[in-house]
N, C-alpha and C. Protein backbone atom coordinates (compact mmCIF):
# COMPACT_ATOMS: atom_id res chain seq x y z
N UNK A 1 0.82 -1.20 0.00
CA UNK A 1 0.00 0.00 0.00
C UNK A 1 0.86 1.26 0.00
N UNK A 2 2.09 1.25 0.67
CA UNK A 2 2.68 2.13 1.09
C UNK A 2 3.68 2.81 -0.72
N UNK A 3 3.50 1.34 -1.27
CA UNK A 3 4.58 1.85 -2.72
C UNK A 3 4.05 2.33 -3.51
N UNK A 4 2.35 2.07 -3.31
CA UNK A 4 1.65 2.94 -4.29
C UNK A 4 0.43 4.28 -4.37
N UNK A 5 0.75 4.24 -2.77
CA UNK A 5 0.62 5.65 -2.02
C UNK A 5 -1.14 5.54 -1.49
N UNK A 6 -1.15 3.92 -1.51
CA UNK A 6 -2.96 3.91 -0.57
C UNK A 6 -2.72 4.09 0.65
N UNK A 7 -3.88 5.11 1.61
CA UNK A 7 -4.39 5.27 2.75
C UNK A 7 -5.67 3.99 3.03
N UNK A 8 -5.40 3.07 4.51
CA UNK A 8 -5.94 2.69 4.89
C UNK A 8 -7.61 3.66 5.53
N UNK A 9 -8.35 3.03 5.07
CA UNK A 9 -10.10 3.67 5.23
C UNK A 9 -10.16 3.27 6.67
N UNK A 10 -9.43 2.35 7.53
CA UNK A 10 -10.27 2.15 8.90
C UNK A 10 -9.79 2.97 9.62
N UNK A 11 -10.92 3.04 10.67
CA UNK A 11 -10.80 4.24 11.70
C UNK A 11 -9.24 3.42 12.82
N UNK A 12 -9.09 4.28 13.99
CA UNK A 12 -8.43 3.69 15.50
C UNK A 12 -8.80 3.08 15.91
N UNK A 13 -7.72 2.38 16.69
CA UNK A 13 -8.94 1.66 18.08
C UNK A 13 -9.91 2.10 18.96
N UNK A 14 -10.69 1.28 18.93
CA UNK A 14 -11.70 1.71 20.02
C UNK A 14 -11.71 1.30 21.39
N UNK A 15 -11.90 2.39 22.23
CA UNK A 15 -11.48 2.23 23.80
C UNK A 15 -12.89 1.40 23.97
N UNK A 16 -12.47 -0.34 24.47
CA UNK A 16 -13.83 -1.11 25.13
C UNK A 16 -13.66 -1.17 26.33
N UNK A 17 -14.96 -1.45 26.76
CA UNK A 17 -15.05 -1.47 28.20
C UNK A 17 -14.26 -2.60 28.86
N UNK A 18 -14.15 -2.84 30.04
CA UNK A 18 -14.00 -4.39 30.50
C UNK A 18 -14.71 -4.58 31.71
N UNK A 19 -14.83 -5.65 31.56
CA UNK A 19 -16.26 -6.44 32.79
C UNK A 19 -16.10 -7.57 32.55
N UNK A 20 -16.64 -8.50 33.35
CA UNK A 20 -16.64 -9.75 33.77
C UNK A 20 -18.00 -10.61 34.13
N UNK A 21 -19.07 -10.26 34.18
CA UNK A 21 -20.49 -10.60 34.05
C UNK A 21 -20.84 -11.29 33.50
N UNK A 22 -20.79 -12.73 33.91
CA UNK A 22 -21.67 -13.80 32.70
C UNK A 22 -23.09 -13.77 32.83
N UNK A 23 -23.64 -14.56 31.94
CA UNK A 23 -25.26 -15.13 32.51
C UNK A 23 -24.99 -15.85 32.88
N UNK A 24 -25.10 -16.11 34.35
CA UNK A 24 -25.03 -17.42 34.76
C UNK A 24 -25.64 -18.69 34.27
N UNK A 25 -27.30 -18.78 33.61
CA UNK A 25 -27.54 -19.79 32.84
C UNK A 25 -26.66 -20.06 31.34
N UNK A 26 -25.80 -18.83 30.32
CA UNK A 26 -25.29 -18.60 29.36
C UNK A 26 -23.87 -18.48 29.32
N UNK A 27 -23.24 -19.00 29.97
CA UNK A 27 -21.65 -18.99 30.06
C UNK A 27 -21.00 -18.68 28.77
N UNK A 28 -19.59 -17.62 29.12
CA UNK A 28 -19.01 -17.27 27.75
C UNK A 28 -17.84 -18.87 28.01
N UNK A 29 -18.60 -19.67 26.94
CA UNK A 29 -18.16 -20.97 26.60
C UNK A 29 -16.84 -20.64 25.85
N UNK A 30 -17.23 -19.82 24.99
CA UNK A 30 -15.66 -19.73 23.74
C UNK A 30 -14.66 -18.74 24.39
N UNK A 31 -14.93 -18.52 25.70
CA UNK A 31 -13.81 -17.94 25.78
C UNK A 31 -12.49 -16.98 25.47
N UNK A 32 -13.05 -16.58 24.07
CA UNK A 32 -12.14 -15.64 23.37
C UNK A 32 -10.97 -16.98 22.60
N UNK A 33 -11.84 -17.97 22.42
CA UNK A 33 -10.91 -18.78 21.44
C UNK A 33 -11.23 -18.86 20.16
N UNK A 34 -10.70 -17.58 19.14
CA UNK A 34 -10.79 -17.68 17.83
C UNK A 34 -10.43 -18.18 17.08
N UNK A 35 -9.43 -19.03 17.27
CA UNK A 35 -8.57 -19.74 16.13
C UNK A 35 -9.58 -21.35 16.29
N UNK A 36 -10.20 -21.55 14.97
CA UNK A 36 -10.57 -23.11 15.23
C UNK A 36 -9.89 -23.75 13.89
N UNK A 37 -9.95 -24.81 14.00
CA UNK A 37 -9.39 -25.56 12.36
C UNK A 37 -10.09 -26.46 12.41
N UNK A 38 -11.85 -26.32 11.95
CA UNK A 38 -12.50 -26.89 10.84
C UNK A 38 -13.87 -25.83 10.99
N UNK A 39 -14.54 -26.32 9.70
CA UNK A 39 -15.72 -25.13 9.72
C UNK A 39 -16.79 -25.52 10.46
N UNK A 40 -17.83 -24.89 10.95
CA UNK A 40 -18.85 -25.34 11.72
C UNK A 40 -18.40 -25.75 12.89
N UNK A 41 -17.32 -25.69 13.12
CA UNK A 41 -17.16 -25.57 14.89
C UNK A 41 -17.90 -24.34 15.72
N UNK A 42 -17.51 -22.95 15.22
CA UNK A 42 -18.13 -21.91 16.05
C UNK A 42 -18.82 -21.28 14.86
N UNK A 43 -19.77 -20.66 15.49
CA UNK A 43 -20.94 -19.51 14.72
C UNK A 43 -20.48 -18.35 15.64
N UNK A 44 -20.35 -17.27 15.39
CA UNK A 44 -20.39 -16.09 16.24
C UNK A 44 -21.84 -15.04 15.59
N UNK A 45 -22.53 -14.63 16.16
CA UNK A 45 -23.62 -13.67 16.31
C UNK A 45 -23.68 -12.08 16.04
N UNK A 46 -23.95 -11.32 15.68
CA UNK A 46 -24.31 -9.72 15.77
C UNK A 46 -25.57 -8.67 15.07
N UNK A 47 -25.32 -8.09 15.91
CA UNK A 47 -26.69 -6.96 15.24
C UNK A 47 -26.25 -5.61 15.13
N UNK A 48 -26.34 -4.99 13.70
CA UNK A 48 -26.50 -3.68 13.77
C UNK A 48 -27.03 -2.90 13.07
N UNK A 49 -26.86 -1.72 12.89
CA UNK A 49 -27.88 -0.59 12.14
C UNK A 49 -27.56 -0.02 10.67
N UNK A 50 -28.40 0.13 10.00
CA UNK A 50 -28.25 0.66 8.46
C UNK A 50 -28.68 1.52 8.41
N UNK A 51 -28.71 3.04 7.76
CA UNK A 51 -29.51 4.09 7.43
C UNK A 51 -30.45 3.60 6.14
N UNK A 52 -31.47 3.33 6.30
CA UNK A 52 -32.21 2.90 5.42
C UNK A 52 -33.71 4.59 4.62
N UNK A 53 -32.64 5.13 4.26
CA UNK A 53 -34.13 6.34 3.63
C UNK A 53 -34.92 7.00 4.89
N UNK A 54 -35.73 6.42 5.09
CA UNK A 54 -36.40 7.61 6.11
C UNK A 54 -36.00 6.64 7.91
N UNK A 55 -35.53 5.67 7.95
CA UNK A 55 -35.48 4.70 9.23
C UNK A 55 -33.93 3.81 9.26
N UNK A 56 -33.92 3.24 10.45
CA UNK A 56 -33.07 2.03 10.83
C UNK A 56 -33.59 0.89 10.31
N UNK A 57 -32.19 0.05 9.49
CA UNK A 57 -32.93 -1.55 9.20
C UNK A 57 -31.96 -1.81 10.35
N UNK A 58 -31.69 -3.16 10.44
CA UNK A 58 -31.33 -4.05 11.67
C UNK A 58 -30.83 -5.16 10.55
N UNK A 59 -29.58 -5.32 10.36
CA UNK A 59 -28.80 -6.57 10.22
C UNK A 59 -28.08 -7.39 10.84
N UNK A 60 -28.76 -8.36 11.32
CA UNK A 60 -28.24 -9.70 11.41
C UNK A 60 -27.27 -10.71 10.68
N UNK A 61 -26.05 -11.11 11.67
CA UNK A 61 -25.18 -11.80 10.63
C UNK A 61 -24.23 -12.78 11.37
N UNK A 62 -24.27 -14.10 11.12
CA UNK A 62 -23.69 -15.20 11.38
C UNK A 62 -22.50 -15.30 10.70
N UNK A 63 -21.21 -15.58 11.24
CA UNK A 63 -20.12 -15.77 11.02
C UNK A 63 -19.91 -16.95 11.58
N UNK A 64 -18.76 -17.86 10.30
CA UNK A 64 -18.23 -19.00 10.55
C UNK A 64 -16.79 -18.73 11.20
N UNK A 65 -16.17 -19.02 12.40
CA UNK A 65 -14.90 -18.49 12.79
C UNK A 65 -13.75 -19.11 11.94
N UNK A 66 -14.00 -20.22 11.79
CA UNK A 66 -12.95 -20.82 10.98
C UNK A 66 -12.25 -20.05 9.98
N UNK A 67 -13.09 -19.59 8.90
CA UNK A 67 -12.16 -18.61 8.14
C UNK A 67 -12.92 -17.12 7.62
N UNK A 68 -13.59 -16.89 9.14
CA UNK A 68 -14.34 -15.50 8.70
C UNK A 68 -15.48 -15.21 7.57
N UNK A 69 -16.04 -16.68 8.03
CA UNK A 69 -17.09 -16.73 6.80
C UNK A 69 -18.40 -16.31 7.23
N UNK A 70 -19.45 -15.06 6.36
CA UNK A 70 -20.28 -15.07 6.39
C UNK A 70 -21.45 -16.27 6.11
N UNK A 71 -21.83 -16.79 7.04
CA UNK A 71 -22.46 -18.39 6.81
C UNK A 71 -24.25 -17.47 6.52
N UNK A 72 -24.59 -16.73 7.37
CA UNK A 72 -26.34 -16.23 7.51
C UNK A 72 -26.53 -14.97 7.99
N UNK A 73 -27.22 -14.27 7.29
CA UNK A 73 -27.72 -13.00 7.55
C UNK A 73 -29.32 -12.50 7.38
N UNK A 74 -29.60 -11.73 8.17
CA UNK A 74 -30.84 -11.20 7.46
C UNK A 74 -30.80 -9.81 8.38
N UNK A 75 -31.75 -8.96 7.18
CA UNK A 75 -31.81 -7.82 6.77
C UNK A 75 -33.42 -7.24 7.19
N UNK A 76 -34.26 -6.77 8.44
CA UNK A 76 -35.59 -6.03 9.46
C UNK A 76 -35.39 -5.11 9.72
N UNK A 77 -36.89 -4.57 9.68
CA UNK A 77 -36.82 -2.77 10.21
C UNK A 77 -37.33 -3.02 11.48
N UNK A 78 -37.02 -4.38 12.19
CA UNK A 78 -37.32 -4.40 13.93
C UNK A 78 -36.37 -5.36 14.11
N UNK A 79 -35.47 -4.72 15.12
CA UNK A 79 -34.52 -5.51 15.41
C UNK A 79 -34.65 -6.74 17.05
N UNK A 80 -35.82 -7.58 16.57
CA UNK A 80 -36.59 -8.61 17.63
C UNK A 80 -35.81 -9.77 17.37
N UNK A 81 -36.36 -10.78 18.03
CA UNK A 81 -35.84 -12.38 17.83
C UNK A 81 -36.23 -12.56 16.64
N UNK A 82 -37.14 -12.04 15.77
CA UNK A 82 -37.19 -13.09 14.45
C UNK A 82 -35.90 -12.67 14.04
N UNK A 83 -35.23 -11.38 13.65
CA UNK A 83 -34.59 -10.93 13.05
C UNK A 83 -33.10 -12.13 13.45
N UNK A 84 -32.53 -12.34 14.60
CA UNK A 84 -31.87 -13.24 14.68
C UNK A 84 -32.11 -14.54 14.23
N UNK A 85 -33.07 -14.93 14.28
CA UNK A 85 -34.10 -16.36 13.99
C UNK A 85 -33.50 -16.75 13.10
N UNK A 86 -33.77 -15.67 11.75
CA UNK A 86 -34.04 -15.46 10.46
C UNK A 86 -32.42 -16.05 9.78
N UNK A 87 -31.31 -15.53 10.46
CA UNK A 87 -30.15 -15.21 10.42
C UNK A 87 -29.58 -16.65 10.60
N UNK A 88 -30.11 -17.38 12.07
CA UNK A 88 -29.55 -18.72 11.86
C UNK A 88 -30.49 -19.55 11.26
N UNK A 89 -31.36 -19.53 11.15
CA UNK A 89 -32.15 -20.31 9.85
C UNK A 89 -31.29 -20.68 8.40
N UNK A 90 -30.96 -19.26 8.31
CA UNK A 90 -30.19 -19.15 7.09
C UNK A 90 -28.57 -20.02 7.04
N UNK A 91 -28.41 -19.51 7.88
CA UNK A 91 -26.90 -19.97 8.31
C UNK A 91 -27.03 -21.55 8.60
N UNK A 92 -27.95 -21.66 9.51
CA UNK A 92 -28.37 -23.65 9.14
C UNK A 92 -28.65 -24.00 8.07
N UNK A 93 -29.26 -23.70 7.21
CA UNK A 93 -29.58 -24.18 5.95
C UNK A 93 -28.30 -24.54 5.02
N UNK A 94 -27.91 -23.12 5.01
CA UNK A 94 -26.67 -23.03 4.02
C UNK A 94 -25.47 -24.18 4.00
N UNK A 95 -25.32 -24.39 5.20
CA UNK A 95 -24.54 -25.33 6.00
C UNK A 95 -24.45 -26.42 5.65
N UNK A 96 -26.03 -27.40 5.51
CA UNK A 96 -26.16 -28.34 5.37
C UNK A 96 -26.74 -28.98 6.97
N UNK A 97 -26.86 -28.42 7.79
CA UNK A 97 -27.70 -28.79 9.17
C UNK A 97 -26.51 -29.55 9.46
N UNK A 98 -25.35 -28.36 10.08
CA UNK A 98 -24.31 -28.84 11.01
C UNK A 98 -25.04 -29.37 12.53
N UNK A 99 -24.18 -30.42 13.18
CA UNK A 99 -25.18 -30.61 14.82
C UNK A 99 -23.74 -30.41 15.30
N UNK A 100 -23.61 -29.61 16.65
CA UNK A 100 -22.50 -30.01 17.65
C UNK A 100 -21.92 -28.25 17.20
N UNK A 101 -22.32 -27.04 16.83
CA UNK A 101 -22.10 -26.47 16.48
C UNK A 101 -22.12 -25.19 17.93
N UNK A 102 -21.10 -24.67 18.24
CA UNK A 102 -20.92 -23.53 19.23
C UNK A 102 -21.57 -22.39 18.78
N UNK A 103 -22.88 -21.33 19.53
CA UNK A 103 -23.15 -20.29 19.19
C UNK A 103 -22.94 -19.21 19.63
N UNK A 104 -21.62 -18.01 19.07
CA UNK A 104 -21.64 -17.01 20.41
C UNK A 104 -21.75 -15.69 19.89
N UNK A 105 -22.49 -15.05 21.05
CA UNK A 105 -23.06 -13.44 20.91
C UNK A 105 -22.41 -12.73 22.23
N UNK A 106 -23.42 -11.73 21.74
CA UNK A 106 -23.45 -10.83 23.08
C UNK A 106 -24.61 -11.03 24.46
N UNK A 107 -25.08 -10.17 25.07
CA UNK A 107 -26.05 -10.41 26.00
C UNK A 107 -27.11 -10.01 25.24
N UNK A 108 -26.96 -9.33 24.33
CA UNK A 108 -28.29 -8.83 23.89
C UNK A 108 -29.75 -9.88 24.00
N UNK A 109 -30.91 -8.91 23.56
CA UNK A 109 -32.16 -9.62 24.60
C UNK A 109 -32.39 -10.90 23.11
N UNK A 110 -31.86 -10.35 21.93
CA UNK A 110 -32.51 -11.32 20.51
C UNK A 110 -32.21 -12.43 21.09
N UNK A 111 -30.79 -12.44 21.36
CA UNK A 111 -30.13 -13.70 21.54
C UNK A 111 -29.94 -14.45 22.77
N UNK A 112 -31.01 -13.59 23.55
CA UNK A 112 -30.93 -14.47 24.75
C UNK A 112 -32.93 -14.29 25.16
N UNK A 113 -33.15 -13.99 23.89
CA UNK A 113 -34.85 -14.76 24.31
C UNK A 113 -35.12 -16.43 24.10
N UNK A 114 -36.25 -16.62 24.57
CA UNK A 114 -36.48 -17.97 24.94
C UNK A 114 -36.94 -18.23 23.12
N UNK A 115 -37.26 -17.59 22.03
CA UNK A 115 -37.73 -17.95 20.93
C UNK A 115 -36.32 -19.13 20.78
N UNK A 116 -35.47 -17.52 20.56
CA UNK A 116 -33.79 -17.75 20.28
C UNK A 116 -33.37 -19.41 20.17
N UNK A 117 -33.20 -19.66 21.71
CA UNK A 117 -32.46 -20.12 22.48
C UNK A 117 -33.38 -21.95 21.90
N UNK A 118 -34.62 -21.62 22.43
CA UNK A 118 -35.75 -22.98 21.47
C UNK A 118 -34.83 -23.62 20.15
N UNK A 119 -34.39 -22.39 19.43
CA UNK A 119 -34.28 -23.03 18.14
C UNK A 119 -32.82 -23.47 17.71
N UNK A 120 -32.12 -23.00 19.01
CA UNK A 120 -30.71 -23.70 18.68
C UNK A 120 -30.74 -24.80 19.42
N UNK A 121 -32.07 -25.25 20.46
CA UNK A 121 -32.08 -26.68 21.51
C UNK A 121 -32.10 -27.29 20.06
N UNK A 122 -33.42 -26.84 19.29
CA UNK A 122 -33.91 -27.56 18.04
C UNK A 122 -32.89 -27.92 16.97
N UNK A 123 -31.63 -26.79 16.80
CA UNK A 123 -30.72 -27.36 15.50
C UNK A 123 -29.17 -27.68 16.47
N UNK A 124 -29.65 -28.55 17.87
CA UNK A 124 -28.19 -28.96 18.83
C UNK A 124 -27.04 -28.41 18.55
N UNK A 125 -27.17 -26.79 18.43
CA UNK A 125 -26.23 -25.85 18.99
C UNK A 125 -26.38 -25.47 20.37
N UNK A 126 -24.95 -25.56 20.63
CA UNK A 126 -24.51 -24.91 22.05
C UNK A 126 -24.35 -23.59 22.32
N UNK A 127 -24.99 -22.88 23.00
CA UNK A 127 -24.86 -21.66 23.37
C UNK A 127 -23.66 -21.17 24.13
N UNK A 128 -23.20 -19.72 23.77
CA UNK A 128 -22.15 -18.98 24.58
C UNK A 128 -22.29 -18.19 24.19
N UNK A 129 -22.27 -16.96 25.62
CA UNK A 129 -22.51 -15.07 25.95
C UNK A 129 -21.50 -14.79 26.23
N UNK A 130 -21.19 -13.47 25.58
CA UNK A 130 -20.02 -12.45 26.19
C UNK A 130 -20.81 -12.02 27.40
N UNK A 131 -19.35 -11.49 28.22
CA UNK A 131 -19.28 -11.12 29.20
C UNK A 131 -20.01 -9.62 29.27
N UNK A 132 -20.61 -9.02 30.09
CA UNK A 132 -21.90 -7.80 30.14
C UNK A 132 -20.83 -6.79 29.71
N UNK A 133 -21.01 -5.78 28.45
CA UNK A 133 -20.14 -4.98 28.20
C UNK A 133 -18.80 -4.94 27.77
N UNK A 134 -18.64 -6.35 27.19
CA UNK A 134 -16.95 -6.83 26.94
C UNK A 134 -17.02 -6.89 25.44
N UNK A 135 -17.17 -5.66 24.63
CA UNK A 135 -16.90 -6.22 23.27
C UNK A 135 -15.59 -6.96 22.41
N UNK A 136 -15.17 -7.31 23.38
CA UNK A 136 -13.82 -7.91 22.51
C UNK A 136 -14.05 -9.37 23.23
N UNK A 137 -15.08 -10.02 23.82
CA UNK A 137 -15.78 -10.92 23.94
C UNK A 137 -15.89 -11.45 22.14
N UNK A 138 -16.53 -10.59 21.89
CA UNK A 138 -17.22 -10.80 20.54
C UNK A 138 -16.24 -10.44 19.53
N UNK A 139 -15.04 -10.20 19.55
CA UNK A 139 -14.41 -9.28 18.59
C UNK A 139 -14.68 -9.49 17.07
N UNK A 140 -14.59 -10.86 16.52
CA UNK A 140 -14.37 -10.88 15.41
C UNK A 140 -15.71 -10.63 14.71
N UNK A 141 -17.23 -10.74 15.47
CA UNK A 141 -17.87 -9.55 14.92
C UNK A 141 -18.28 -7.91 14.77
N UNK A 142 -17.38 -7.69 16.30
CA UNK A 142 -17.54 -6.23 15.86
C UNK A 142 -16.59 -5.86 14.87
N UNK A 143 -15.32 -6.42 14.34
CA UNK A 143 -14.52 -5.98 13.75
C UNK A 143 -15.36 -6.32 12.05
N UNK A 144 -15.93 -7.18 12.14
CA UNK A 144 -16.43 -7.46 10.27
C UNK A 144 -17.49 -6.42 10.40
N UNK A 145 -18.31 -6.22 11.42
CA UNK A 145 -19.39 -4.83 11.00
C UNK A 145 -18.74 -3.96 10.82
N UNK A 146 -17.30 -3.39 11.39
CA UNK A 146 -16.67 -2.19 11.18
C UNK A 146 -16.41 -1.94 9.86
N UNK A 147 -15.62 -3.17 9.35
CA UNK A 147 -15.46 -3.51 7.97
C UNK A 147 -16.43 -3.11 7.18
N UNK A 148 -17.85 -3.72 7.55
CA UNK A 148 -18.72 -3.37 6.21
C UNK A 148 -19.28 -1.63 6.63
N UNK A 149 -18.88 -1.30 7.57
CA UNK A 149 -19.69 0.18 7.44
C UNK A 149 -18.74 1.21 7.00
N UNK A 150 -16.88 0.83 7.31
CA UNK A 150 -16.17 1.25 6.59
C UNK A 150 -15.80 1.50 5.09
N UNK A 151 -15.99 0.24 4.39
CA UNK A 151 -15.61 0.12 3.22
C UNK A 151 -16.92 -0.27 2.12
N UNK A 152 -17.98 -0.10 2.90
CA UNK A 152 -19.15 -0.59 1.79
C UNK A 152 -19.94 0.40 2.21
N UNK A 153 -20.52 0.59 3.12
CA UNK A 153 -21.70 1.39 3.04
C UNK A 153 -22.08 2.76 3.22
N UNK A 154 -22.81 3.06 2.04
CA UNK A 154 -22.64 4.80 1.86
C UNK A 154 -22.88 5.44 3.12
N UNK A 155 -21.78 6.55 2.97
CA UNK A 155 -21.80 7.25 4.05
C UNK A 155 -23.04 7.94 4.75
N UNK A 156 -24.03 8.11 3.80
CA UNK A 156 -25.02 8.70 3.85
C UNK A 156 -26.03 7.40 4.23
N UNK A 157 -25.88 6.25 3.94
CA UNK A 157 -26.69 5.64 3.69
C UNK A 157 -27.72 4.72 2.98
N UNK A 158 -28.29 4.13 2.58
CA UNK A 158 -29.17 3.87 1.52
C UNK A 158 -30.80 4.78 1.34
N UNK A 159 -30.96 4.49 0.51
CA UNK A 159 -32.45 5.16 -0.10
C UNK A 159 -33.32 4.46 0.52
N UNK A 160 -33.28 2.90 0.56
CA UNK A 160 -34.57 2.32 1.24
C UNK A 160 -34.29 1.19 1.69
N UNK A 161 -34.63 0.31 2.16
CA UNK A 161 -34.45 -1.09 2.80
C UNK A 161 -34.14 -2.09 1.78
N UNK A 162 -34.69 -1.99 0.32
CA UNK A 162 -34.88 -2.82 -0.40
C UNK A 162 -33.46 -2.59 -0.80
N UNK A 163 -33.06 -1.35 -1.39
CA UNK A 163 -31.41 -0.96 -1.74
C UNK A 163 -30.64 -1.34 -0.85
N UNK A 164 -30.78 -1.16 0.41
CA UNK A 164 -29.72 -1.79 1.37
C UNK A 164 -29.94 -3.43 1.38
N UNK A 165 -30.57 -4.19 1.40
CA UNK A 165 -30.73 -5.51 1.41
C UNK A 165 -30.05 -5.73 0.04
N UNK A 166 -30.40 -5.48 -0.81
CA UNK A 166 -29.33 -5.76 -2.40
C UNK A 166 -28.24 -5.70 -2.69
N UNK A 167 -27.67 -4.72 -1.48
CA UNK A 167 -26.40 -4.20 -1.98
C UNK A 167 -25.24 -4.58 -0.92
N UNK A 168 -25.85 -4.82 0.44
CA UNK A 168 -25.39 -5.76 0.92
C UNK A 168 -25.39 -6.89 1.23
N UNK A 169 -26.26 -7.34 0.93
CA UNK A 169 -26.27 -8.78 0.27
C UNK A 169 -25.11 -9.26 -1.02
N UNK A 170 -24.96 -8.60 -1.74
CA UNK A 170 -23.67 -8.42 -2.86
C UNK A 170 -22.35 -8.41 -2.26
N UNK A 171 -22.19 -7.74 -0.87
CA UNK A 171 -20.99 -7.62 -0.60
C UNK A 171 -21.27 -8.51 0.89
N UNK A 172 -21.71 -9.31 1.25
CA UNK A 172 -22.01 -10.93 2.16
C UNK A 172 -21.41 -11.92 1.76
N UNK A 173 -22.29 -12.05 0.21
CA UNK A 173 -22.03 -13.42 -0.52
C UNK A 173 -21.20 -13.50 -1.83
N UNK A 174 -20.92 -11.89 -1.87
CA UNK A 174 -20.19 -12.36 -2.91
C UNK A 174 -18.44 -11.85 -2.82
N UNK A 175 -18.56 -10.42 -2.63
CA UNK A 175 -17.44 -9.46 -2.18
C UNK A 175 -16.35 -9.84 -0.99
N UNK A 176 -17.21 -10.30 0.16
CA UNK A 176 -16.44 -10.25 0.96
C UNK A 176 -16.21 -12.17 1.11
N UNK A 177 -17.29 -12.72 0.96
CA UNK A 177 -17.02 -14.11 1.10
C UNK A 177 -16.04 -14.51 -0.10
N UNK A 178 -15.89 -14.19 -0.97
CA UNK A 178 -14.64 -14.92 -2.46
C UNK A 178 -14.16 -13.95 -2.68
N UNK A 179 -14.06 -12.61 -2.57
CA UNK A 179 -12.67 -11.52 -2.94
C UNK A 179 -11.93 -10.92 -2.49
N UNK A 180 -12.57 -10.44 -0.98
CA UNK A 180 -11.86 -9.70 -0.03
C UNK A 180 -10.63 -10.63 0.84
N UNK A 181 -9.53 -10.20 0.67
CA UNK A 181 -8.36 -10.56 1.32
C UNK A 181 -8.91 -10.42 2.65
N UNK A 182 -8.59 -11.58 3.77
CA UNK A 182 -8.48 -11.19 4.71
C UNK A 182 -7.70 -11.98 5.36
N UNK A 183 -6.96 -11.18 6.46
CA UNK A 183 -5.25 -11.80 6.99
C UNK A 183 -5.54 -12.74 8.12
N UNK A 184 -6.69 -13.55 8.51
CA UNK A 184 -6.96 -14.39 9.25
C UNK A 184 -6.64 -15.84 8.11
N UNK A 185 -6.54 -15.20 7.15
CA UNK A 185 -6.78 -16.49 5.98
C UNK A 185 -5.43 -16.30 5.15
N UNK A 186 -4.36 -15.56 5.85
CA UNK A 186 -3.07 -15.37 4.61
C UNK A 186 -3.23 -15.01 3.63
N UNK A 187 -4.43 -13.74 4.10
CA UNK A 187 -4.88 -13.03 2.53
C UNK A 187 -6.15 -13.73 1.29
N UNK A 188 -6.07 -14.58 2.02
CA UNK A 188 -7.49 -15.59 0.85
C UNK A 188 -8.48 -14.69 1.37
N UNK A 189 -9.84 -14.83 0.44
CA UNK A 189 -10.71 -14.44 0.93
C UNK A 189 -11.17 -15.65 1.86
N UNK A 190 -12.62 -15.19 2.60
CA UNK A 190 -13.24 -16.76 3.33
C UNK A 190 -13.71 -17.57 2.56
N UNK A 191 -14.25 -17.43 1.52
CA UNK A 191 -14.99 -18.92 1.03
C UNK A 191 -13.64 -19.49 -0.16
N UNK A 192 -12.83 -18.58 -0.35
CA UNK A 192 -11.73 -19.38 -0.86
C UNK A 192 -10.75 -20.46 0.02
N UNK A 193 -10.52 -19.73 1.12
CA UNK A 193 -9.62 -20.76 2.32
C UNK A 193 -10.43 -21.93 2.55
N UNK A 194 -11.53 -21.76 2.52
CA UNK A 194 -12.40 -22.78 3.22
C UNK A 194 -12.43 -23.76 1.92
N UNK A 195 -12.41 -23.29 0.92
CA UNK A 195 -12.39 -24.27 -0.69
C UNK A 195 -10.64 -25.11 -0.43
N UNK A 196 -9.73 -24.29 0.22
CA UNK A 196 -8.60 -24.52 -0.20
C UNK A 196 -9.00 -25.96 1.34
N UNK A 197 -9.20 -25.65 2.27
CA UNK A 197 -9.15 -27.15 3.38
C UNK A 197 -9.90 -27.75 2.67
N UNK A 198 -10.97 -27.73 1.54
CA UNK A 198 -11.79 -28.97 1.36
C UNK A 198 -10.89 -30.11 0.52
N UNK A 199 -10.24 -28.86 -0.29
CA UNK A 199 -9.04 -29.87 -1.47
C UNK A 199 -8.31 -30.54 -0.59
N UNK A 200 -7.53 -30.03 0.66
CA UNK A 200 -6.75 -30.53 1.01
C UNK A 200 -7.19 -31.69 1.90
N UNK A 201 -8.32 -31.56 2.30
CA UNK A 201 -8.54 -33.23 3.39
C UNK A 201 -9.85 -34.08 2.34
N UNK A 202 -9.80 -33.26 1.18
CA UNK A 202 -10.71 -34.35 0.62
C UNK A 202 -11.85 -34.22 0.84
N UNK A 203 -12.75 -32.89 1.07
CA UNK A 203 -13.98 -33.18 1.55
C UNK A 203 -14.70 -32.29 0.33
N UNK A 204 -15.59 -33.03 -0.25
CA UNK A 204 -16.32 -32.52 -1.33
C UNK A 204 -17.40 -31.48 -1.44
């Protein structure tokens, strides 16, 4: 970057809090262990906001930790339990109905309502909460939302819900999952690394 005179677009660090607060029924199971080596071991969780024309949409988005893969997302102008629902629905599907699969968020209420929680008894995922106020609990999703509000989404915003669902949806499944370098992967994008372990152990 430096030989051909690009400025990095991301902001500083951000000063996080620290705390120690579990749910006691929701234990932070993962512990801040990001590194896994195979896919469908961990799901990590998040929610955040879009300027959508005259309102807030609410995106939802499932990450595979293994190689920073967007596995499920979805895109509500109410940011409730369906809106998470919706997200691992998707992310199960896509998958192929992984079982034995780790799920981790924040405390938030989506992901720790009883709808929630029903439907990962139902697809035998294991639950795990960050700690109350510990975003680096969660890091590797606050850092991919930073990503997409940095480098994708207009500053201003979108025109309407339908434009924002299209356009990031484009940069989910296509941009950031097969083109975007990212250095968790030695520069592969995610759905390329994850192509490159299938060649290598043979899994079709």
């Amino acid at each position: 970057m430096a030989e051909i005179g690009l400025i990095c677009k991301q902001p500083g660090p951000h000063a996080y809090k620290q705390a120690t607060v579990e749910r006691p029924d929701i234990p932070n199971v993962l512990d801040r262990q990001f590194d896994v080596d195979q896919p469908n071991q961990v799901w990590c969780g998040d929610i955040s906001y879009i300027w959508s024309g005259t309102h807030w949409s609410y995106l939802a988005v499932v990450l595979d930790l293994f190689a920073r893969r967007v596995v499920g997302w979805s895109l509500s102008n109410s940011p409730d339990a369906d809106l998470t629902i919706k997200a691992l629905d998707n992310a199960y599907q896509q998958r192929g109905k992984p079982a034995g699969v780790l799920f981790h968020s924040d405390q938030g209420s989506q992901y720790g309502s009883l709808r929630f929680r029903q439907r990962l008894w139902r697809y035998q995922i294991k639950q795990s909460m960050s700690r109350r106020g510990n975003c680096w609990d969660n890091a590797p999703m606050e850092r991919w939302f930073r990503s997409l509000k940095t480098e994708w989404v207009p500053a201003m915003g979108y025109r309407s819900t339908a434009e924002a669902r299209k356009d990031i949806g484009l940069y989910l499944m296509n941009y950031y999952n097969w083109k975007r370098p990212h250095t968790a992967n030695d520069g592969m994008a995610p759905a390329v690394a994850e192509e490159k372990l299938n060649l290598l152990s043979g899994i079709s």
